[in-house]
N, C-alpha and C. Protein backbone atom coordinates (compact mmCIF):
# COMPACT_ATOMS: atom_id res chain seq x y z
N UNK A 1 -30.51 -8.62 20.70
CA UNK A 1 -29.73 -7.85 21.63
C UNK A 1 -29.94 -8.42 23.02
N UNK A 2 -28.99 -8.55 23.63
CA UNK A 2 -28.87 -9.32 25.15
C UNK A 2 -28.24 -8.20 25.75
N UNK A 3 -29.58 -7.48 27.24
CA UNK A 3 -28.38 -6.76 28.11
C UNK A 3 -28.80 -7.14 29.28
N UNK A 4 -27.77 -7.19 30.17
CA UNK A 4 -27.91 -7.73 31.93
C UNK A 4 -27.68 -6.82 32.52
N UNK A 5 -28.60 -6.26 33.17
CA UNK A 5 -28.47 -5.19 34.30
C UNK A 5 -28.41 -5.81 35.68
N UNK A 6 -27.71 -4.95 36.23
CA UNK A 6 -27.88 -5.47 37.66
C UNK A 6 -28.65 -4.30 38.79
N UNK A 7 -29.44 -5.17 39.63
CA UNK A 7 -30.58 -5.07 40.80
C UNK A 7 -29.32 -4.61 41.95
N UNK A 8 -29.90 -3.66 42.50
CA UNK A 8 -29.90 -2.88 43.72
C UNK A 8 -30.74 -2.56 45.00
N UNK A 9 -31.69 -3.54 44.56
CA UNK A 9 -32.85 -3.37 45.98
C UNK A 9 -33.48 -2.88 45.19
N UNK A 10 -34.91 -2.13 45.90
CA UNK A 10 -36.15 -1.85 45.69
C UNK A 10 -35.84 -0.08 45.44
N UNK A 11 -36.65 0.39 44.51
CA UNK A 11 -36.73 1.69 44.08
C UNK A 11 -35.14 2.38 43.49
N UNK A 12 -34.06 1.55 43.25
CA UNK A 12 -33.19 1.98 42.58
C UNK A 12 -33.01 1.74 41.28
N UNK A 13 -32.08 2.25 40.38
CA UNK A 13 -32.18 1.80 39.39
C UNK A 13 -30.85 0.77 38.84
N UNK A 14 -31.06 0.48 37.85
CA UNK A 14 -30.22 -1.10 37.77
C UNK A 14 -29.26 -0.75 36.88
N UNK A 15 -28.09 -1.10 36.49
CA UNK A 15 -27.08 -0.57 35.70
C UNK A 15 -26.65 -1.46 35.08
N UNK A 16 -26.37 -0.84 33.44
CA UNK A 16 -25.96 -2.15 32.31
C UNK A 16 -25.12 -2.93 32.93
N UNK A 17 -24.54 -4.33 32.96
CA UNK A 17 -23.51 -5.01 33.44
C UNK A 17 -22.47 -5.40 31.71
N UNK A 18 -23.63 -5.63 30.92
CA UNK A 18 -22.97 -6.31 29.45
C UNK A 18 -24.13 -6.19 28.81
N UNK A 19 -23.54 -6.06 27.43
CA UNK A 19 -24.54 -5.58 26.92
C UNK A 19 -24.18 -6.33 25.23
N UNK A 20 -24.83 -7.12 24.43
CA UNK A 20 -24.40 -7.03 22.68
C UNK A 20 -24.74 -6.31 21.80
N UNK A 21 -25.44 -4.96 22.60
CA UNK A 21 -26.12 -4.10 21.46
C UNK A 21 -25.22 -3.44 20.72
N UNK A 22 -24.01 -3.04 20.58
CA UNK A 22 -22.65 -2.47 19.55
C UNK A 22 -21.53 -2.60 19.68
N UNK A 23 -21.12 -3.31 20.88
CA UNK A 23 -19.40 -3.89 21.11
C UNK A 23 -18.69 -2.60 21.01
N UNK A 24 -17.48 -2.22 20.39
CA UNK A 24 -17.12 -1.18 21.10
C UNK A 24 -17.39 -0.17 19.96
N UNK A 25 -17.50 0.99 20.68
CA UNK A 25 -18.07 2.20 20.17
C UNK A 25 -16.89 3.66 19.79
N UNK A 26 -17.43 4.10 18.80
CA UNK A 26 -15.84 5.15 18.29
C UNK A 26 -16.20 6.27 19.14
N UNK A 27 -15.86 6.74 19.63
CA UNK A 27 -15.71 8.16 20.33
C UNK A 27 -16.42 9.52 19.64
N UNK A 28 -15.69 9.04 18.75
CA UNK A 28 -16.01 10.47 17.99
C UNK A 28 -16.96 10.70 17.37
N UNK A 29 -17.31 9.47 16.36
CA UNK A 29 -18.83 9.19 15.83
C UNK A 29 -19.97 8.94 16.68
N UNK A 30 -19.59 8.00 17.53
CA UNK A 30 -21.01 7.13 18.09
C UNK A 30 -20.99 6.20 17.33
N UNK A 31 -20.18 5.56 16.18
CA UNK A 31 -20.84 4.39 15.38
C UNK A 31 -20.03 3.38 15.90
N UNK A 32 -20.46 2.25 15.77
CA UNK A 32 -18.80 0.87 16.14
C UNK A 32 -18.26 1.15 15.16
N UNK A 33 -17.22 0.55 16.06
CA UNK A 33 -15.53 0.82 15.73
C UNK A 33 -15.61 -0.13 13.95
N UNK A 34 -16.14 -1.31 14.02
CA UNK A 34 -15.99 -1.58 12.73
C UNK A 34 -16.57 -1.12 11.36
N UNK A 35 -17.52 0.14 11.46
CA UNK A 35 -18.27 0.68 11.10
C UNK A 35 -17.85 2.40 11.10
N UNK A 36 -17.35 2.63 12.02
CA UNK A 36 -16.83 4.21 12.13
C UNK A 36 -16.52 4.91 11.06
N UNK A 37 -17.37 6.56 10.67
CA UNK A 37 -17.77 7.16 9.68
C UNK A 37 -16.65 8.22 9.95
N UNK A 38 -15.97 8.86 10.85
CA UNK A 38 -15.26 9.83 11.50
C UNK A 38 -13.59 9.14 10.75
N UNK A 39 -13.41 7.71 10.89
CA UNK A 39 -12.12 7.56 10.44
C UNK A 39 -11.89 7.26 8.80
N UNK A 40 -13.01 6.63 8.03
CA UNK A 40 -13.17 7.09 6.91
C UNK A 40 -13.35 8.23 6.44
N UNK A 41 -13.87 9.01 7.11
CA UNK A 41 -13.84 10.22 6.26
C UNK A 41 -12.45 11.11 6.17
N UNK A 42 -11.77 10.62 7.45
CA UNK A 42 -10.51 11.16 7.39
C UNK A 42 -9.54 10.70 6.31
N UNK A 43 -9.86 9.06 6.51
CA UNK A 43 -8.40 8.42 5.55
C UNK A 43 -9.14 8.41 4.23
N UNK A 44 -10.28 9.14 3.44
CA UNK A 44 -10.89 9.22 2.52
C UNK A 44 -9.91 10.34 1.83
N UNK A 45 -9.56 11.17 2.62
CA UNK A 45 -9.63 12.88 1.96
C UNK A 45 -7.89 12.58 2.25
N UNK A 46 -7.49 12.38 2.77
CA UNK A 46 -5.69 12.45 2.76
C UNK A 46 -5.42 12.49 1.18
N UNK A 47 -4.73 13.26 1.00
CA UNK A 47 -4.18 13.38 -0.46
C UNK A 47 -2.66 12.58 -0.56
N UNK A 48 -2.77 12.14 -2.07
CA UNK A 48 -1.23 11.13 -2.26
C UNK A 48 -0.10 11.93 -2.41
N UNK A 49 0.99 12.03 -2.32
CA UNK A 49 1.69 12.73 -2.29
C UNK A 49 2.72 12.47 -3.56
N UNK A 50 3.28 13.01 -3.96
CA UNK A 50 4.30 12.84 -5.50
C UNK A 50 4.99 11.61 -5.26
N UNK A 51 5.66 11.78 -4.28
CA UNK A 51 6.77 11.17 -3.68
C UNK A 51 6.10 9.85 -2.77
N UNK A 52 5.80 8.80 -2.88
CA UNK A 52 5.65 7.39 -1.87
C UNK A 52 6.47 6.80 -1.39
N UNK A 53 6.79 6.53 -0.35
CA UNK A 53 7.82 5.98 -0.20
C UNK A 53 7.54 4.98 1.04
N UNK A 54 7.49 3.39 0.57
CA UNK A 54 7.03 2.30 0.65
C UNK A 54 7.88 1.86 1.52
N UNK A 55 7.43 1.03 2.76
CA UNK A 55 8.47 0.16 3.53
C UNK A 55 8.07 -1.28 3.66
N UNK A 56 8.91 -2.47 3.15
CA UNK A 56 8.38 -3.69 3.07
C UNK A 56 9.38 -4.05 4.27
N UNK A 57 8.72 -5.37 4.73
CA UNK A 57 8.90 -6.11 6.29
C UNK A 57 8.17 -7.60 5.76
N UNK A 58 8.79 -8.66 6.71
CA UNK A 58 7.97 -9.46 7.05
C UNK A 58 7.36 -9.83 8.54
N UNK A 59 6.42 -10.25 8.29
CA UNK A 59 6.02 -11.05 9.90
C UNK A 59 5.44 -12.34 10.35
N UNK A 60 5.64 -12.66 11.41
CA UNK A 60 5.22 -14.53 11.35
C UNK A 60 4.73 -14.12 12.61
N UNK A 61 4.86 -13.00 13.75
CA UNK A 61 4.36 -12.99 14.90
C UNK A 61 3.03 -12.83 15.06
N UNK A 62 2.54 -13.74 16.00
CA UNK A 62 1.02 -14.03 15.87
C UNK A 62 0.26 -14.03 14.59
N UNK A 63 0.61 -14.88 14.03
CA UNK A 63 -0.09 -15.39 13.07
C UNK A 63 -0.33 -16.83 12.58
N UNK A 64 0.50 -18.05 13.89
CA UNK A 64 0.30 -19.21 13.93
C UNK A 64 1.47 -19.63 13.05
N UNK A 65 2.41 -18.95 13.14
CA UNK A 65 3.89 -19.24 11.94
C UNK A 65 3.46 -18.95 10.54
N UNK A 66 2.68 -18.89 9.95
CA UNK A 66 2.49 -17.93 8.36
C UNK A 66 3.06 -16.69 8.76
N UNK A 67 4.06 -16.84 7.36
CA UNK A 67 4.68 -14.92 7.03
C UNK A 67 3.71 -14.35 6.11
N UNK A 68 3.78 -13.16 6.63
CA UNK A 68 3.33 -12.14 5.67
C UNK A 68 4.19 -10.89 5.35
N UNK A 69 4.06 -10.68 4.12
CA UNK A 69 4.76 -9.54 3.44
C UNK A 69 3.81 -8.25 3.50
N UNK A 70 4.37 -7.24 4.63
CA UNK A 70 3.52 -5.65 5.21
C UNK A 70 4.32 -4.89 4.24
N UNK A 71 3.45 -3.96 3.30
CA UNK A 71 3.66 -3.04 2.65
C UNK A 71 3.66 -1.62 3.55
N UNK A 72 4.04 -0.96 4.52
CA UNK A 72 3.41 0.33 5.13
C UNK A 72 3.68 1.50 4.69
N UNK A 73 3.57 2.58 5.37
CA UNK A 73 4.37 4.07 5.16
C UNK A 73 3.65 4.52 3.78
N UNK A 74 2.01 3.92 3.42
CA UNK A 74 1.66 4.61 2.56
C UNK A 74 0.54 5.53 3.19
N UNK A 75 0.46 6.22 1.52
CA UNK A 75 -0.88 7.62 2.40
C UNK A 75 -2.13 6.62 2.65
N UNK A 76 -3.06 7.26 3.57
CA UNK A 76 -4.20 6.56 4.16
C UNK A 76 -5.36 6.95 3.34
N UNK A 77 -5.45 6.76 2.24
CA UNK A 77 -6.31 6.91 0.79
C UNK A 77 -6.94 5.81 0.90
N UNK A 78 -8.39 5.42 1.07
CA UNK A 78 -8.95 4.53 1.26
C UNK A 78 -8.86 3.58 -0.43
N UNK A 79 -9.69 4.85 -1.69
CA UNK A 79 -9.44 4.11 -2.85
C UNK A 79 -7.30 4.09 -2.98
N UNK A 80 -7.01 4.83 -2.88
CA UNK A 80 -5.49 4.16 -3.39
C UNK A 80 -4.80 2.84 -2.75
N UNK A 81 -5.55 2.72 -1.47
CA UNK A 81 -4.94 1.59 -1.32
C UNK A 81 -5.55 0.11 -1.29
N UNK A 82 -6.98 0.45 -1.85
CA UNK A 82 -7.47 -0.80 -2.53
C UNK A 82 -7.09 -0.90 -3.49
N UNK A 83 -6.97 -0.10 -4.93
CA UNK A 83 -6.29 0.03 -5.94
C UNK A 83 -5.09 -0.67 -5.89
N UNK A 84 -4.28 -0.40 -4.83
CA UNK A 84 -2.44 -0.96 -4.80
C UNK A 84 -2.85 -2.66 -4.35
N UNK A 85 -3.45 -2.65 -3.52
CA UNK A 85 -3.91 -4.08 -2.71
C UNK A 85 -4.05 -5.25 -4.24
N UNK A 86 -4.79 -4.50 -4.84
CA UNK A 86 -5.44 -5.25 -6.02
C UNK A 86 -4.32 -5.54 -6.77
N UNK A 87 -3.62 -4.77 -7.28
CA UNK A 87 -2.66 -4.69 -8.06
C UNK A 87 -1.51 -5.77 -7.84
N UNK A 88 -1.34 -5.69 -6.60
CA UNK A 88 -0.05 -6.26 -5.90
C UNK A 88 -0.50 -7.95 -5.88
N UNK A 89 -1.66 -7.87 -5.22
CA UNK A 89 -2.17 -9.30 -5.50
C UNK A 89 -2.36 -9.80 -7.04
N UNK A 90 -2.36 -9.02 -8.22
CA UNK A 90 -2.96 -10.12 -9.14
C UNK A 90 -1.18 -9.87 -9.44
N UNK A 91 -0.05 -8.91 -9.18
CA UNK A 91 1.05 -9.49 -9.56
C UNK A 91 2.04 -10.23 -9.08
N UNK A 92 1.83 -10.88 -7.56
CA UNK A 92 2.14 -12.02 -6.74
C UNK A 92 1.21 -13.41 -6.83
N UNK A 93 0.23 -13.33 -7.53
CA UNK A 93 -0.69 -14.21 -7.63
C UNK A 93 -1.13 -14.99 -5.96
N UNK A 94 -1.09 -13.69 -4.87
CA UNK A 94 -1.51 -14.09 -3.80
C UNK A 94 -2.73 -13.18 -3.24
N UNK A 95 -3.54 -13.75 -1.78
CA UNK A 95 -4.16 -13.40 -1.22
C UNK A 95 -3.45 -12.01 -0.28
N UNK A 96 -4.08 -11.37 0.09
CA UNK A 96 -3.81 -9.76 0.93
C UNK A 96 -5.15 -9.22 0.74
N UNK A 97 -4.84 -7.96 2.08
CA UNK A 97 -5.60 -7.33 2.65
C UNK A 97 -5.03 -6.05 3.18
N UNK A 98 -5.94 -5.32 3.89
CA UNK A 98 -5.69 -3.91 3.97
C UNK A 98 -6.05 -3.70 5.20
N UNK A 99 -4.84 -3.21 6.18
CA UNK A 99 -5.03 -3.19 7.48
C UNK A 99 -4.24 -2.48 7.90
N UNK A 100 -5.02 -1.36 8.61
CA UNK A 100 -4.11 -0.45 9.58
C UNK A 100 -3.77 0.09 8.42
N UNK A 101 -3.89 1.06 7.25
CA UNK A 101 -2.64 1.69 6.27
C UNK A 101 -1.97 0.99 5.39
N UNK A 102 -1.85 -0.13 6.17
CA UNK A 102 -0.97 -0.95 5.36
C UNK A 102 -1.42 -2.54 4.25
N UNK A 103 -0.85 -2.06 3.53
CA UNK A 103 -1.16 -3.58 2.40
C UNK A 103 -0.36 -5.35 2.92
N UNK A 104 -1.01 -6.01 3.52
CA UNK A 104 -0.45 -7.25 3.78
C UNK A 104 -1.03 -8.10 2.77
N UNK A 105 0.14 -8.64 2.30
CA UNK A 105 0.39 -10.21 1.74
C UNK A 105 0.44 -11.33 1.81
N UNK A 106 0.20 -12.65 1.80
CA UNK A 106 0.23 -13.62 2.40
C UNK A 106 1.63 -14.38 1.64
N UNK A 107 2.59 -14.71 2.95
CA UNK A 107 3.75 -15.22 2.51
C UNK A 107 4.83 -14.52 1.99
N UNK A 108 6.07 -14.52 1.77
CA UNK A 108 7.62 -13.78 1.77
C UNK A 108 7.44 -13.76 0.19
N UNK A 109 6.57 -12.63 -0.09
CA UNK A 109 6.81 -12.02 -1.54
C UNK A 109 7.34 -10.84 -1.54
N UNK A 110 8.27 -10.42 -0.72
CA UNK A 110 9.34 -8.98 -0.83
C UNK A 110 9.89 -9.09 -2.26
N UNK A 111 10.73 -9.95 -3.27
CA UNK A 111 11.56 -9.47 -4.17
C UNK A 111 10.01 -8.93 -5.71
N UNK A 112 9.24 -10.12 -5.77
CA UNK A 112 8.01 -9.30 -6.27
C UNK A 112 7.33 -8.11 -6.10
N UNK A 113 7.14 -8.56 -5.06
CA UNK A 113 6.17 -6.59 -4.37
C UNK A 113 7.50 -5.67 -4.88
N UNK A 114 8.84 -5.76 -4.53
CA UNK A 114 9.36 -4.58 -4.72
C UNK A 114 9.87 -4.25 -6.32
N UNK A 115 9.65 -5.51 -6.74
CA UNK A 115 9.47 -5.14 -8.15
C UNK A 115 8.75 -3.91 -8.74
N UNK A 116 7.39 -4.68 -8.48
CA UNK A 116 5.90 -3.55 -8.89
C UNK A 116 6.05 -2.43 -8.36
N UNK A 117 6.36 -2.48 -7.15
CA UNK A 117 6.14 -0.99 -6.44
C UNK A 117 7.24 -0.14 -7.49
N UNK A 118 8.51 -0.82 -7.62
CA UNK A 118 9.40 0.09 -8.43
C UNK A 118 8.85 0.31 -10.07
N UNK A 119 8.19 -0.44 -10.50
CA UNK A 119 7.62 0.06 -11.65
C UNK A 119 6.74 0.78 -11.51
N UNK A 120 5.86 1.42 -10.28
CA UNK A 120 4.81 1.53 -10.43
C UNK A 120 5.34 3.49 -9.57
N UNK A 121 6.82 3.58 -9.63
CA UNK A 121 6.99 4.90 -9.59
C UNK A 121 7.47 5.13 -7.75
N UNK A 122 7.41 4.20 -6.83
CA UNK A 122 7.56 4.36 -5.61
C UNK A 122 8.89 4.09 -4.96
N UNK A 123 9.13 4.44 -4.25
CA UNK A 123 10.69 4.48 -3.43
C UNK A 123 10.39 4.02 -2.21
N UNK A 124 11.28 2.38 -2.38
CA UNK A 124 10.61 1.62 -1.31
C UNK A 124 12.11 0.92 -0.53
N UNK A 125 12.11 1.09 0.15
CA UNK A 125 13.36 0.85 1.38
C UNK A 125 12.07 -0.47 2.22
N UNK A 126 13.72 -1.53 2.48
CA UNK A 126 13.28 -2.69 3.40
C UNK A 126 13.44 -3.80 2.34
């Protein structure tokens, strides 16, 4: 841990300037943000709803020109949407991840993804 305080003369006290002891910190917990127990527990307990209804997109912005195929507009179910993540990847035979809510893909696999999603019971516009 590295912190730099800064000096004020004699008999004052010195105030963090920078600090690497937790980078940024959640509000609500106290834990870092990459670590935060307050937003899991929220997107833990959201319940799925009958009805899903899936919105596919692509994007190339900031990402060095690679597209990716964004699954969004699902519930914030931490296991359901590793579950879908998984799924989607072994039936595109690509890499993805789970960010923000949403399931990203690597590369313009819209007519696949919307395959699965439609077998898999979801109503997916885009």
């Amino acid at each position: 841990m590295i912190t730099l305080m800064a000096d004020r003369g004699a008999g004052s006290k010195g105030r963090r300037i920078y600090s690497t002891d937790a980078g940024r910190v959640c509000p609500g917990c106290g834990w870092p943000t990459r670590d935060c127990k307050c937003s899991q527990k929220a997107a833990a307990d959201e319940p799925i709803p009958g009805r899903i209804v899936a919105k596919l997109r692509l994007e190339k912005k900031g990402r060095g020109g690679k597209t990716v195929t964004v699954v969004a507009g699902l519930p914030k179910n931490v296991a359901f949407l590793k579950d879908l993540c998984q799924d989607l990847k072994r039936a595109c035979g690509t890499g993805g991840t789970i960010l923000d809510g949403a399931v990203e893909l690597q590369g313009d696999l819209r007519d696949r993804v919307r395959e699965s999603l439609v077998k898999k019971g979801f109503v997916v516009k885009g």
